[in-house]
C-alpha atoms as a PDB file:
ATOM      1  CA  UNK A   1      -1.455   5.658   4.167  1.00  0.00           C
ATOM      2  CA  UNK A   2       0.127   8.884   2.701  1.00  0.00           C
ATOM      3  CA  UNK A   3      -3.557  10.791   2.422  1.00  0.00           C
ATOM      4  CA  UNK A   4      -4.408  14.001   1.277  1.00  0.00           C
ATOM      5  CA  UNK A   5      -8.071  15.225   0.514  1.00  0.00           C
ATOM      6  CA  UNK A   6      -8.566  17.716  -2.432  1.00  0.00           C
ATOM      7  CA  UNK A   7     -12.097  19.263  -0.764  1.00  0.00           C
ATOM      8  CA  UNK A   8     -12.338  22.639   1.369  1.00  0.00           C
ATOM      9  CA  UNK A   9     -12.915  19.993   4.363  1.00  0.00           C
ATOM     10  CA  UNK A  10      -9.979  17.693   3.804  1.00  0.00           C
ATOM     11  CA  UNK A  11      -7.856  20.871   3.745  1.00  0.00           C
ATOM     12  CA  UNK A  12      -9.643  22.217   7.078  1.00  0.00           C
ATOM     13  CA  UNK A  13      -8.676  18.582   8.468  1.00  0.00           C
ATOM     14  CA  UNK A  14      -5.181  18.497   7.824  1.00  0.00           C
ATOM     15  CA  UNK A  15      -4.384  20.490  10.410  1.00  0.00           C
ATOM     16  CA  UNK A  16      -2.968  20.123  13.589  1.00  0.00           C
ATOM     17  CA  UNK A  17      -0.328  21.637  16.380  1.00  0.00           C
ATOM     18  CA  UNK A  18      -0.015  20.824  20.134  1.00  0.00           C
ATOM     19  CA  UNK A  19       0.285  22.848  23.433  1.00  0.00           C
ATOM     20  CA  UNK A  20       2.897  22.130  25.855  1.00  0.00           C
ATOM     21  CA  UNK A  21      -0.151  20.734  28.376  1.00  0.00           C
ATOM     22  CA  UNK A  22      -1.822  19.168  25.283  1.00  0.00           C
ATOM     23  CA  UNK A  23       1.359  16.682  24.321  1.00  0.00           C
ATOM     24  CA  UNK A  24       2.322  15.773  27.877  1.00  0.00           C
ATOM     25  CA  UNK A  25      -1.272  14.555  28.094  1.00  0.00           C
ATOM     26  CA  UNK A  26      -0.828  12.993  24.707  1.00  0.00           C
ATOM     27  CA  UNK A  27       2.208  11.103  25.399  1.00  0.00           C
ATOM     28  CA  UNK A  28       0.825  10.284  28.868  1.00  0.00           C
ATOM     29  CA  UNK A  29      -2.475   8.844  27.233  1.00  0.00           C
ATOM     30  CA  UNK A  30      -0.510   6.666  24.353  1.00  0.00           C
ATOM     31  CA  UNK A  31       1.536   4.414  26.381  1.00  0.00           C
ATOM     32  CA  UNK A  32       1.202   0.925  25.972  1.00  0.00           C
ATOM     33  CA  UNK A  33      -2.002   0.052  28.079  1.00  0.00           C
ATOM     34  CA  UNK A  34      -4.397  -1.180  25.137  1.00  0.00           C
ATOM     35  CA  UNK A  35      -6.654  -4.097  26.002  1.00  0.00           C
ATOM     36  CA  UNK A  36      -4.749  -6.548  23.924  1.00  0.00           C
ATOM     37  CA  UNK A  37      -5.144  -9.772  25.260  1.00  0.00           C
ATOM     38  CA  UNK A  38      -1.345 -10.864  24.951  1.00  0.00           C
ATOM     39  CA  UNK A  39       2.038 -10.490  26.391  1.00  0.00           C
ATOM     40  CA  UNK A  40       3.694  -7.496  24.003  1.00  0.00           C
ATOM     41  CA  UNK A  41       4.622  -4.515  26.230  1.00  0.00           C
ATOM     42  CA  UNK A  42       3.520  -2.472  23.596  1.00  0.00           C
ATOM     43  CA  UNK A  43       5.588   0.475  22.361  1.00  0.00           C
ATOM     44  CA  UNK A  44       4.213   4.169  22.550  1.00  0.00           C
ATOM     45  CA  UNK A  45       4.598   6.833  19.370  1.00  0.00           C
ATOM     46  CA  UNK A  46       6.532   8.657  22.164  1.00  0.00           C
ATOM     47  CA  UNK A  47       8.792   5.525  23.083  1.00  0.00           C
ATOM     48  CA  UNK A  48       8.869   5.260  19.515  1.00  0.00           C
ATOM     49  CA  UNK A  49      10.230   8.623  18.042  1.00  0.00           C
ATOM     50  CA  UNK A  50      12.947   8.646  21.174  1.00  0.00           C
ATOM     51  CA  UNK A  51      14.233   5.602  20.446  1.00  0.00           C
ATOM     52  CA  UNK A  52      14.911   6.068  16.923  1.00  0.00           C
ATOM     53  CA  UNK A  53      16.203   9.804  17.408  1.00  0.00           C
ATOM     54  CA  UNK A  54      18.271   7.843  20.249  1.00  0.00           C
ATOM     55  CA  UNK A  55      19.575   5.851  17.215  1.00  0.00           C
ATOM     56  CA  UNK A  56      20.604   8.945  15.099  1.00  0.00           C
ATOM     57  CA  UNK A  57      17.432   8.218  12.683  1.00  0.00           C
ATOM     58  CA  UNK A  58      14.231   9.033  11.702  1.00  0.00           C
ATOM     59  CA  UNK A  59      11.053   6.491  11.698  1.00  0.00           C
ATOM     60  CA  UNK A  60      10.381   4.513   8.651  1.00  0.00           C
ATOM     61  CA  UNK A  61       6.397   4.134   8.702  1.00  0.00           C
ATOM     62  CA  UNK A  62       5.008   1.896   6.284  1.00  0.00           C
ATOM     63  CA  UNK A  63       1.211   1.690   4.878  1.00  0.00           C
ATOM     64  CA  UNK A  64      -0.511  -0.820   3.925  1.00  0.00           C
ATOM     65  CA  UNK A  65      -4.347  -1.667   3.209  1.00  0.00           C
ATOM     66  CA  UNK A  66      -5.408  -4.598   5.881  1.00  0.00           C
ATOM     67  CA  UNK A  67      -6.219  -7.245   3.816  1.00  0.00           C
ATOM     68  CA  UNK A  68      -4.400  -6.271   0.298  1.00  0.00           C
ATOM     69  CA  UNK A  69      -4.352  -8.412  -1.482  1.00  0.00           C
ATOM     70  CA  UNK A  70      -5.771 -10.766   1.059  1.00  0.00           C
ATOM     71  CA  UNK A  71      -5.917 -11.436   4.369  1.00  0.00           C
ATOM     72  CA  UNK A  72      -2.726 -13.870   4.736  1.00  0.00           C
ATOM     73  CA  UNK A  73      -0.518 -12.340   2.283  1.00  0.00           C
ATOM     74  CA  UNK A  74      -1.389  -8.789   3.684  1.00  0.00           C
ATOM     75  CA  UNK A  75      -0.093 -10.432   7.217  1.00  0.00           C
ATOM     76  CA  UNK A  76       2.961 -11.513   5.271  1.00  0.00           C
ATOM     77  CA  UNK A  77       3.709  -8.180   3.956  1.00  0.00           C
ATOM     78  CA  UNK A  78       4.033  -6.188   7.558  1.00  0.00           C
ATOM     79  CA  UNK A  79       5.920  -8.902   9.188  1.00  0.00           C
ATOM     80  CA  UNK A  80       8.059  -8.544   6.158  1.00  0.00           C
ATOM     81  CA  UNK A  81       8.120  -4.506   7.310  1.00  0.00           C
ATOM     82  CA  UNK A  82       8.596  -5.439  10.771  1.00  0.00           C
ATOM     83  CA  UNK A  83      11.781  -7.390   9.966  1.00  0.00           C
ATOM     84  CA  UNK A  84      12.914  -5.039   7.817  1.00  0.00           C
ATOM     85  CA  UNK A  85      12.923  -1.956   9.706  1.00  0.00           C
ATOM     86  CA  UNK A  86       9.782  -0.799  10.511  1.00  0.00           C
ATOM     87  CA  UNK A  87       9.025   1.360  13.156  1.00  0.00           C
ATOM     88  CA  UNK A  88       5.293   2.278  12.870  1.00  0.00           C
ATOM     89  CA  UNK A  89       2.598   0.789  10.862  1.00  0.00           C
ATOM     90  CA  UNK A  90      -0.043   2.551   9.239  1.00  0.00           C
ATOM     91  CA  UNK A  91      -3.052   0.120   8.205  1.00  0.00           C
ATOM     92  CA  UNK A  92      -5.883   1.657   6.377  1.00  0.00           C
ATOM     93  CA  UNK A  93      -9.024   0.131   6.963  1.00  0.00           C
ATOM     94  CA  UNK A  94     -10.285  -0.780   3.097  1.00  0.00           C
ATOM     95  CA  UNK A  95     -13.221   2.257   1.936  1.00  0.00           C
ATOM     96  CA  UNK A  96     -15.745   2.117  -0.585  1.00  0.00           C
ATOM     97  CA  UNK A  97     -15.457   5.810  -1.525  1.00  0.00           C
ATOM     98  CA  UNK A  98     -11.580   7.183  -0.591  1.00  0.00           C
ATOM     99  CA  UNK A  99     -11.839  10.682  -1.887  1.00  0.00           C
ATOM    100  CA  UNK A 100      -8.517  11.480  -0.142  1.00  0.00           C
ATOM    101  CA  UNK A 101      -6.301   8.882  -2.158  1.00  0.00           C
ATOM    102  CA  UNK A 102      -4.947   8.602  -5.715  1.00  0.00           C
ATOM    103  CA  UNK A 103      -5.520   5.289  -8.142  1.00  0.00           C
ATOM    104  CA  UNK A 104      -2.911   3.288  -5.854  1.00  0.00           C
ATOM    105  CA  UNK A 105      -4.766   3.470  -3.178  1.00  0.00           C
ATOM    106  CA  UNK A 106      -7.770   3.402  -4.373  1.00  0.00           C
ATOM    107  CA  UNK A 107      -7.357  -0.170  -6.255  1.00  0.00           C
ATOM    108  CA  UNK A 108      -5.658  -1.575  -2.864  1.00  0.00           C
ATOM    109  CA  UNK A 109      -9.134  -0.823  -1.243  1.00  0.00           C
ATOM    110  CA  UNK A 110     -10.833  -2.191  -4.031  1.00  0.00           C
ATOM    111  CA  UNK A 111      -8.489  -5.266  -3.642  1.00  0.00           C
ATOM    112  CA  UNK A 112      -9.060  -5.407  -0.307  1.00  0.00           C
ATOM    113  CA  UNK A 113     -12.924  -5.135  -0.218  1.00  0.00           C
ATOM    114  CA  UNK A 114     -13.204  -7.500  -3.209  1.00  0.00           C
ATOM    115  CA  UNK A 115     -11.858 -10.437  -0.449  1.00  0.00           C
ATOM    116  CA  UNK A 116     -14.955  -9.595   2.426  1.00  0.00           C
ATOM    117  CA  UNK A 117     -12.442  -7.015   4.122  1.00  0.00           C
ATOM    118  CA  UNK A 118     -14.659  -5.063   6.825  1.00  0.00           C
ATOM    119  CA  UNK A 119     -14.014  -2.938   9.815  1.00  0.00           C
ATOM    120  CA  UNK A 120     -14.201  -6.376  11.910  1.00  0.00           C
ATOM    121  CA  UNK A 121     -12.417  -7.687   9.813  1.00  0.00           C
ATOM    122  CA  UNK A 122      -9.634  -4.968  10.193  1.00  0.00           C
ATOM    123  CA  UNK A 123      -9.792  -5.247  13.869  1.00  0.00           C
ATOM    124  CA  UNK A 124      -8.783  -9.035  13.596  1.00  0.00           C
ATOM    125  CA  UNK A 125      -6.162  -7.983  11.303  1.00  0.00           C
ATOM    126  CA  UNK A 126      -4.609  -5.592  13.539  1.00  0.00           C
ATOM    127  CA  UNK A 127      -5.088  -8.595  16.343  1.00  0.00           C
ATOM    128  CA  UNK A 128      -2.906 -10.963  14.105  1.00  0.00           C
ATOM    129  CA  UNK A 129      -0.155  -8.132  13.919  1.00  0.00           C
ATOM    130  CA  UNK A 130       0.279  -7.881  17.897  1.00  0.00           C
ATOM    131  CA  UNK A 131       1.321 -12.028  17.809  1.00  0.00           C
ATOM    132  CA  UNK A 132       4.581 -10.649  16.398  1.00  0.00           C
ATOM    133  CA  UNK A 133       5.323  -7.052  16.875  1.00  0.00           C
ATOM    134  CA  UNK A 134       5.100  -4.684  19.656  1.00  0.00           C
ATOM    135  CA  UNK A 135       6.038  -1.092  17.339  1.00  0.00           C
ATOM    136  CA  UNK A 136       3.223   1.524  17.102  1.00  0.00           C
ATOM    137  CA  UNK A 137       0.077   0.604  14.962  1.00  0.00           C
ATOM    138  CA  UNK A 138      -2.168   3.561  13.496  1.00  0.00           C
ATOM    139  CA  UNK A 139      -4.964   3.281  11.681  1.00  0.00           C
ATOM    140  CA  UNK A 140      -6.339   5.448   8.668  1.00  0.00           C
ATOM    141  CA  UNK A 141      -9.860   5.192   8.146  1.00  0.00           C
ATOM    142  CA  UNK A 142     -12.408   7.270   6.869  1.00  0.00           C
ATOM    143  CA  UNK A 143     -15.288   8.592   9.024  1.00  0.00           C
ATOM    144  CA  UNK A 144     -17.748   7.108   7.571  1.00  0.00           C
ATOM    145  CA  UNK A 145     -16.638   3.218   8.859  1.00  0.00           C
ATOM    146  CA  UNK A 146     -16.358   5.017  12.622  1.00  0.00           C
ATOM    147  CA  UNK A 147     -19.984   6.583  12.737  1.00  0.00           C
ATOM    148  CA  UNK A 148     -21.596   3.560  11.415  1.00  0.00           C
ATOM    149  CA  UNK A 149     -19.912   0.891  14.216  1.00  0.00           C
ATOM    150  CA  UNK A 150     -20.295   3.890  16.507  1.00  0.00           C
ATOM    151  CA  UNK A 151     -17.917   6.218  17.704  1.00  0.00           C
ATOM    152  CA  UNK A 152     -17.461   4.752  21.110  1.00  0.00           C
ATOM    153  CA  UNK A 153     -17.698   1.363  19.713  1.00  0.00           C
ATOM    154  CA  UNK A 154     -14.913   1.555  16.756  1.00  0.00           C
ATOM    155  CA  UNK A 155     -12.579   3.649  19.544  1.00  0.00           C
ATOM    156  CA  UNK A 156     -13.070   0.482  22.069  1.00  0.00           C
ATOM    157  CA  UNK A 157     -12.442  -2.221  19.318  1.00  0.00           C
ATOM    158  CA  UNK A 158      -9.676   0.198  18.449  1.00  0.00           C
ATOM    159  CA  UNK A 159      -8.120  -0.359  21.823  1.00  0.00           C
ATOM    160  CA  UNK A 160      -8.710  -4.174  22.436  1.00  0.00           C
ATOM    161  CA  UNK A 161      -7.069  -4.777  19.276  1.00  0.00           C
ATOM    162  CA  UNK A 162      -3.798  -2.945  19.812  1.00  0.00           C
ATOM    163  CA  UNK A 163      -4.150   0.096  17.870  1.00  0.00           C
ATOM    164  CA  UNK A 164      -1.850   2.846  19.053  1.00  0.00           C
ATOM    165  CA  UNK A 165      -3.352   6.175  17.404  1.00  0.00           C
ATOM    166  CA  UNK A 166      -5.917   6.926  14.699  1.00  0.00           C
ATOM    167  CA  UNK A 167      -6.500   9.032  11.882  1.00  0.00           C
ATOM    168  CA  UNK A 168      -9.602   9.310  10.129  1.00  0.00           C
ATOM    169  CA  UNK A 169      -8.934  11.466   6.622  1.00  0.00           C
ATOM    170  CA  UNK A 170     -12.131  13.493   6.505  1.00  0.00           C
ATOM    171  CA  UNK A 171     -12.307  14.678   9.948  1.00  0.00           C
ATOM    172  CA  UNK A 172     -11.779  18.569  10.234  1.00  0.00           C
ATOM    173  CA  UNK A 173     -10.882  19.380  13.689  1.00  0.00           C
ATOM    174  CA  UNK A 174     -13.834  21.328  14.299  1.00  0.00           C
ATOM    175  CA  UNK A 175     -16.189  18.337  13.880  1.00  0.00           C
ATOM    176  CA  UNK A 176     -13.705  16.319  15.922  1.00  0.00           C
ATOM    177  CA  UNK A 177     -14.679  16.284  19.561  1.00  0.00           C
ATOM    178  CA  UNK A 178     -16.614  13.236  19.945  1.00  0.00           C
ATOM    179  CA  UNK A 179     -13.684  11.131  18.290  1.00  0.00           C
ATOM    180  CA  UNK A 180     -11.076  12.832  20.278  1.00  0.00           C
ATOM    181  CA  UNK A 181     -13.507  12.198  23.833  1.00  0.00           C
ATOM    182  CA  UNK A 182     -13.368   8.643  22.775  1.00  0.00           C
ATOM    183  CA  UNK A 183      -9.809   8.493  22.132  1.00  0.00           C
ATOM    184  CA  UNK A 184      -9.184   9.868  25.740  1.00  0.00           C
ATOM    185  CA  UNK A 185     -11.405   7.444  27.129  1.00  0.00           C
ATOM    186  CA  UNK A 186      -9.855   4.535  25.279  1.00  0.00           C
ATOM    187  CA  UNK A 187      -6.448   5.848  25.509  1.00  0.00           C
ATOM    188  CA  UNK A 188      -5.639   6.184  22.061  1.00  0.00           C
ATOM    189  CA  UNK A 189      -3.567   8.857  20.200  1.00  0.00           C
ATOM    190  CA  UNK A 190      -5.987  11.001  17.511  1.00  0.00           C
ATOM    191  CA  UNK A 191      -3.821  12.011  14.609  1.00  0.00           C
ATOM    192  CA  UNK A 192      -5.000  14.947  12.534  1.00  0.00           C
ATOM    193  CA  UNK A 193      -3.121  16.359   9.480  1.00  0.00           C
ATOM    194  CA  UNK A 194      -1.283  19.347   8.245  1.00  0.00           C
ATOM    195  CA  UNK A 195      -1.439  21.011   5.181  1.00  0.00           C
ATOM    196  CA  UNK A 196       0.551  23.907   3.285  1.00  0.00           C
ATOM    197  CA  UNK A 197      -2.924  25.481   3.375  1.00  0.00           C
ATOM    198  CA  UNK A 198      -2.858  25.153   7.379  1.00  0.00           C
ATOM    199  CA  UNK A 199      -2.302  28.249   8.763  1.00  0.00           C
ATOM    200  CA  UNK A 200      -0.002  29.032  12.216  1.00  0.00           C
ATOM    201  CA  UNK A 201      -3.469  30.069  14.098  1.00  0.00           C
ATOM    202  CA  UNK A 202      -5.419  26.565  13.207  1.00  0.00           C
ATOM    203  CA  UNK A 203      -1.996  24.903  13.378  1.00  0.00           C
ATOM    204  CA  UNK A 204      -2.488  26.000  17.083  1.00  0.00           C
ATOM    205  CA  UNK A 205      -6.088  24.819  16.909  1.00  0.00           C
ATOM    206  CA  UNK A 206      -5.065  21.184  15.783  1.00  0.00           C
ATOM    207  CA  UNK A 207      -2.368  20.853  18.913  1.00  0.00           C
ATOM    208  CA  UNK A 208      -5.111  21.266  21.165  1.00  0.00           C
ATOM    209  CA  UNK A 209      -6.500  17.795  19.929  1.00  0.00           C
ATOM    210  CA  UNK A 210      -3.969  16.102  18.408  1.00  0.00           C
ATOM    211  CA  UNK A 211      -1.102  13.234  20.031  1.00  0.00           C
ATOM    212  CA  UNK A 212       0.922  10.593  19.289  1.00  0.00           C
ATOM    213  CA  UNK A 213       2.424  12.899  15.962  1.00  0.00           C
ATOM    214  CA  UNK A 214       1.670  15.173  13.471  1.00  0.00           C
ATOM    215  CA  UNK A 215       0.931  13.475   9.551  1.00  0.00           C
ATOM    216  CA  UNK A 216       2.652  16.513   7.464  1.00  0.00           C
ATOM    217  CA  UNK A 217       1.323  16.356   3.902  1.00  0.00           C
ATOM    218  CA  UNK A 218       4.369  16.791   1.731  1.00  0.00           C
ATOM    219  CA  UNK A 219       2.183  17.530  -1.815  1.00  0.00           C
ATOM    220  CA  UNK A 220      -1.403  18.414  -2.608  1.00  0.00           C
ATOM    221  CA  UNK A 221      -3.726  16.945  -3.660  1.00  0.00           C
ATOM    222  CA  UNK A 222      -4.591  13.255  -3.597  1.00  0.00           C
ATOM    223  CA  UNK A 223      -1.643  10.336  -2.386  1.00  0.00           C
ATOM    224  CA  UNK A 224       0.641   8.935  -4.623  1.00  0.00           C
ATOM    225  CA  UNK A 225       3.712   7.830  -5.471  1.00  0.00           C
ATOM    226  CA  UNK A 226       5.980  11.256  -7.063  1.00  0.00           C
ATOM    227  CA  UNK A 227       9.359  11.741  -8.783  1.00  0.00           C
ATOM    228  CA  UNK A 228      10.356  14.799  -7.261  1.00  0.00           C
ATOM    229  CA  UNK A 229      10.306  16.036  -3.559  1.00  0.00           C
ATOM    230  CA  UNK A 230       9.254  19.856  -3.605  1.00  0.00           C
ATOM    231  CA  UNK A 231      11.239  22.439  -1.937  1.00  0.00           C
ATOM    232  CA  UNK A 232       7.616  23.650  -0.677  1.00  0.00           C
ATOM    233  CA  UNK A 233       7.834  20.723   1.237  1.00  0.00           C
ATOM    234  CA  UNK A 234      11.196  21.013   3.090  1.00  0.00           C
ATOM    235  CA  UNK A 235       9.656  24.640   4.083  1.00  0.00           C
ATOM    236  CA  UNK A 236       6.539  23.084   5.653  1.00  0.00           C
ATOM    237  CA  UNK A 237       8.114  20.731   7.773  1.00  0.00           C
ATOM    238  CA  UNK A 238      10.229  23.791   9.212  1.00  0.00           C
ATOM    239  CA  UNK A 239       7.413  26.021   9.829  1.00  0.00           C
ATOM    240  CA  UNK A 240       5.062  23.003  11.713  1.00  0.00           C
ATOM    241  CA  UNK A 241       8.319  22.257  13.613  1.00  0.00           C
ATOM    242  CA  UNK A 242       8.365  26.026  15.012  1.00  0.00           C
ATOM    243  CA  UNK A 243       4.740  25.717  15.973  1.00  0.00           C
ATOM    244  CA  UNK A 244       4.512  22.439  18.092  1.00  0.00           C
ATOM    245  CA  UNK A 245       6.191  20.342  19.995  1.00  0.00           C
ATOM    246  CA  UNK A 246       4.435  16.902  18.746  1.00  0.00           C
ATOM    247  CA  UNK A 247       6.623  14.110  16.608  1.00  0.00           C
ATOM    248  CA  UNK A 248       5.522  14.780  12.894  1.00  0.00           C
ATOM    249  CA  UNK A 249       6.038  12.350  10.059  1.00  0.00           C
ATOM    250  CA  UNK A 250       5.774  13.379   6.161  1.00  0.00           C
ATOM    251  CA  UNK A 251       3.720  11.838   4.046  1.00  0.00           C
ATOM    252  CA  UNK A 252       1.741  11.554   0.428  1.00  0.00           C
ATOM    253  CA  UNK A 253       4.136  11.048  -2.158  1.00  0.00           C
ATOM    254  CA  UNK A 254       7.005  10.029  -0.157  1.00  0.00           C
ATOM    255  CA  UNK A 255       7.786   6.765  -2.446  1.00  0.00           C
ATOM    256  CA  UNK A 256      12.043   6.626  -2.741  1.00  0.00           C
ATOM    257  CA  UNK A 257      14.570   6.697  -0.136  1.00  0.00           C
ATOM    258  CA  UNK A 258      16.361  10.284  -1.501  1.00  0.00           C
ATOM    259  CA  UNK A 259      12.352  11.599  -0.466  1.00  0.00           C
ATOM    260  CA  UNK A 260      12.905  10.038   3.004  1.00  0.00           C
ATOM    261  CA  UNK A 261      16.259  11.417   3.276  1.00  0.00           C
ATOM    262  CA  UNK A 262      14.977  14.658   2.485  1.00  0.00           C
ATOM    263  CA  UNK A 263      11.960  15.070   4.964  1.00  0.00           C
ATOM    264  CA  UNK A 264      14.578  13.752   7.821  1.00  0.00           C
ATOM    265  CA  UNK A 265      17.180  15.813   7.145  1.00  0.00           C
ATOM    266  CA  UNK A 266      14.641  19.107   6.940  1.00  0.00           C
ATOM    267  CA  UNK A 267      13.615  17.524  10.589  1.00  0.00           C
ATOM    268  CA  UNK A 268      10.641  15.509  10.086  1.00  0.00           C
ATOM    269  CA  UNK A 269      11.171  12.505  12.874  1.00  0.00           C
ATOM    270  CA  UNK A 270      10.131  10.042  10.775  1.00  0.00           C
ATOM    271  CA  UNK A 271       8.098   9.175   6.527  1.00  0.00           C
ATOM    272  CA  UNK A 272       5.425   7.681   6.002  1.00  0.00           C
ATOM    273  CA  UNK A 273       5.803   5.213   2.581  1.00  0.00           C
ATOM    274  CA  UNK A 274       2.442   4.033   1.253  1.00  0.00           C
ATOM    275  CA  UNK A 275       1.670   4.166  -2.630  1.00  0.00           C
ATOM    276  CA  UNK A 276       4.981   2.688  -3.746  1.00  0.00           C
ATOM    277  CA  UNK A 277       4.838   0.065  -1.412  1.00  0.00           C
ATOM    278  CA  UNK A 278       1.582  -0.340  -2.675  1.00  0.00           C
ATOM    279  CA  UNK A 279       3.054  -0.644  -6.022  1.00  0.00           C
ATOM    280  CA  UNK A 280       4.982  -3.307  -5.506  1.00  0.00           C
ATOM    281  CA  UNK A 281       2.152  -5.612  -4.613  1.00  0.00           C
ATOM    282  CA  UNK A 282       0.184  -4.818  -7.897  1.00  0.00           C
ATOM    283  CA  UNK A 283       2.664  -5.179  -9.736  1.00  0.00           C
ATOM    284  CA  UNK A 284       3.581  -8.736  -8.627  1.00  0.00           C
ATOM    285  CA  UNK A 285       0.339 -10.124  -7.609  1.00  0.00           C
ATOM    286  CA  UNK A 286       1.052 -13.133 -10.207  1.00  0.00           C
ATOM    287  CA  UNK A 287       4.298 -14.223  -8.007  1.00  0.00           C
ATOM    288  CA  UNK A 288       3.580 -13.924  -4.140  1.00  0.00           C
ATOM    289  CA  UNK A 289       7.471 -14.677  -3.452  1.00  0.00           C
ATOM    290  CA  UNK A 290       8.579 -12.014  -5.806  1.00  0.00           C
ATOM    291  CA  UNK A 291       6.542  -9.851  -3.822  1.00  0.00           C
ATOM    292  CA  UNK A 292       7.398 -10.488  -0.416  1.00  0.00           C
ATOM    293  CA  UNK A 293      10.853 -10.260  -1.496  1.00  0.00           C
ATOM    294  CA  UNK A 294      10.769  -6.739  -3.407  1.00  0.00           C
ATOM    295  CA  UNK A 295       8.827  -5.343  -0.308  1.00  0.00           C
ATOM    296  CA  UNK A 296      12.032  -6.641   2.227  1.00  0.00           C
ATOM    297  CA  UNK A 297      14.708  -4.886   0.171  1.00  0.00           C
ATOM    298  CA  UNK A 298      12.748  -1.974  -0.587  1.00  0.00           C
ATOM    299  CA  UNK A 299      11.691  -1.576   3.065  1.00  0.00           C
ATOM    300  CA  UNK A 300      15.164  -2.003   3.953  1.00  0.00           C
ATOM    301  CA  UNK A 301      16.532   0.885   1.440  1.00  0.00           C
ATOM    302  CA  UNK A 302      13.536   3.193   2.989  1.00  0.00           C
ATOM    303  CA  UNK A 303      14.895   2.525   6.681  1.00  0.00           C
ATOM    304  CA  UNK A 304      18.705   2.897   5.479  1.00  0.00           C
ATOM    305  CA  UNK A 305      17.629   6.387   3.780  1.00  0.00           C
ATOM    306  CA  UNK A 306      16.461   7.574   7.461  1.00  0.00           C
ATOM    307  CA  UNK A 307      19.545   7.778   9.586  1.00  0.00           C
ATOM    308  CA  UNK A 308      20.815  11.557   9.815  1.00  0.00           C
ATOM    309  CA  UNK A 309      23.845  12.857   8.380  1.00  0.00           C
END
């Protein structure tokens, strides 16, 4: 879910580098050994981003809200991702009050909320995912939903379910300990972001807590699908990729395949794709089939745009 908060916090949050000590415990901590209650082996971020780079290609990371526009027909859209090229999921966990996202996401929540979406609710979603794909699964959620279930609780649910890594939106790194304690304990990656207003010292900061990979913010300001790919961008992903060793992935405003192309071939390892996608299911909520079918061969001309020149 391509996120990017606006407030003096949200910038403080989306930050985050990684010591040499800090990812081998990362990678070490996000292998496959979630309580889910089935037979997937299921596939690390760090399996992950070697097996495309293996491949000559950066990930293709989809977003979508669980349960937009409801429940089955959000199940039907990321099986339609996974068999289209998917190599990550990002699920965001539907919010009253998403001060990091722009009117796309915003009205997916709504969408999402408007059918009794909760946090359980989520968790079951994510459950129904793991029948039929084994590729990493992160979350986005906002804090809020993880203080009220309990910090210790959401992280354990987190893990039983098959959740791979998490990123809550409006979580500065300095308020971050308990959340990244739990996501030891449950063996789950914490993602934090980076910002062009992240500085090399706190960039340093953020790679003390942060695994799985790095969610580079490609614009400011709130997510949303853009026409144009700033240079500022290309820069950013450069200057995180001299500071830490994690896997990053580019998101907010990331919504046609020249954009992926772009973040890949500055040396992101993978994009994440969220309000265009998003698009595509308002924009066809009449016609279900239409849908499903605009969301394959889009998907599929998002993973094409990833393989390196």
């Amino acid at each position: 879910m391509n996120n990017h908060l606006s407030s003096e916090n949200q910038k403080e949050m989306n930050n985050h580098p990684s010591s040499e000590n800090q990812k081998e415990r990362d990678y070490n901590q996000s292998s496959a050994s979630t309580g889910i209650e089935n037979n997937l082996d299921i596939e690390s971020y760090q399996e992950m981003f070697r097996r495309v780079k293996k491949q000559g290609e950066g990930a293709f990371i989809p977003f979508i809200v669980a349960g937009d526009p409801d429940f089955e027909t959000s199940l039907e859209i990321v099986r339609k991702f996974t068999e289209n090229g998917a190599d990550a999921l990002e699920i965001g966990f539907a919010f009253s009050d998403p001060v990091a996202d722009g009117p796309t996401v915003q009205e997916a929540d709504t969408r999402a909320l408007k059918t009794g979406m909760t946090t359980k609710s989520g968790f079951e979603f994510i459950k129904k995912i793991r029948e039929f794909t084994s590729i990493p699964i992160g979350i986005l959620v906002y804090y809020n939903l993880i203080y009220k279930m309990g910090i210790d609780e959401f992280y354990k649910n987190a893990a039983e379910s098959g959740v791979n890594g998490i990123l809550s939106a409006d979580l500065p790194p300095e308020e971050a300990e308990p959340a990244v304690a739990s996501a030891r304990k449950y063996q789950i990656d914490q993602i934090f972001m980076v910002a062009q207003t992240t500085s090399n010292e706190r960039l340093q900061v953020i790679n003390k807590l942060c695994s799985g990979f790095l969610y580079v913010v490609a614009v400011m300001g709130v997510t949303g699908a853009r026409s144009k790919l700033k240079q500022s961008t290309v820069k950013l992903v450069e200057r995180v990729n001299g500071h830490s060793d994690l896997p990053i992935a580019v998101g907010f405003g990331i919504s046609k395949p020249e954009h992926v192309k772009e973040v890949v071939d500055a040396g992101s390892d993978g994009a994440i794709v969220a309000s265009a996608l998003l698009n595509i299911i308002s924009d066809n909520l009449q016609d279900k089939e239409l849908m499903l079918a605009r969301i394959a061969e889009f998907s599929k001309e998002l993973k094409n745009a990833t393989k390196r020149r």
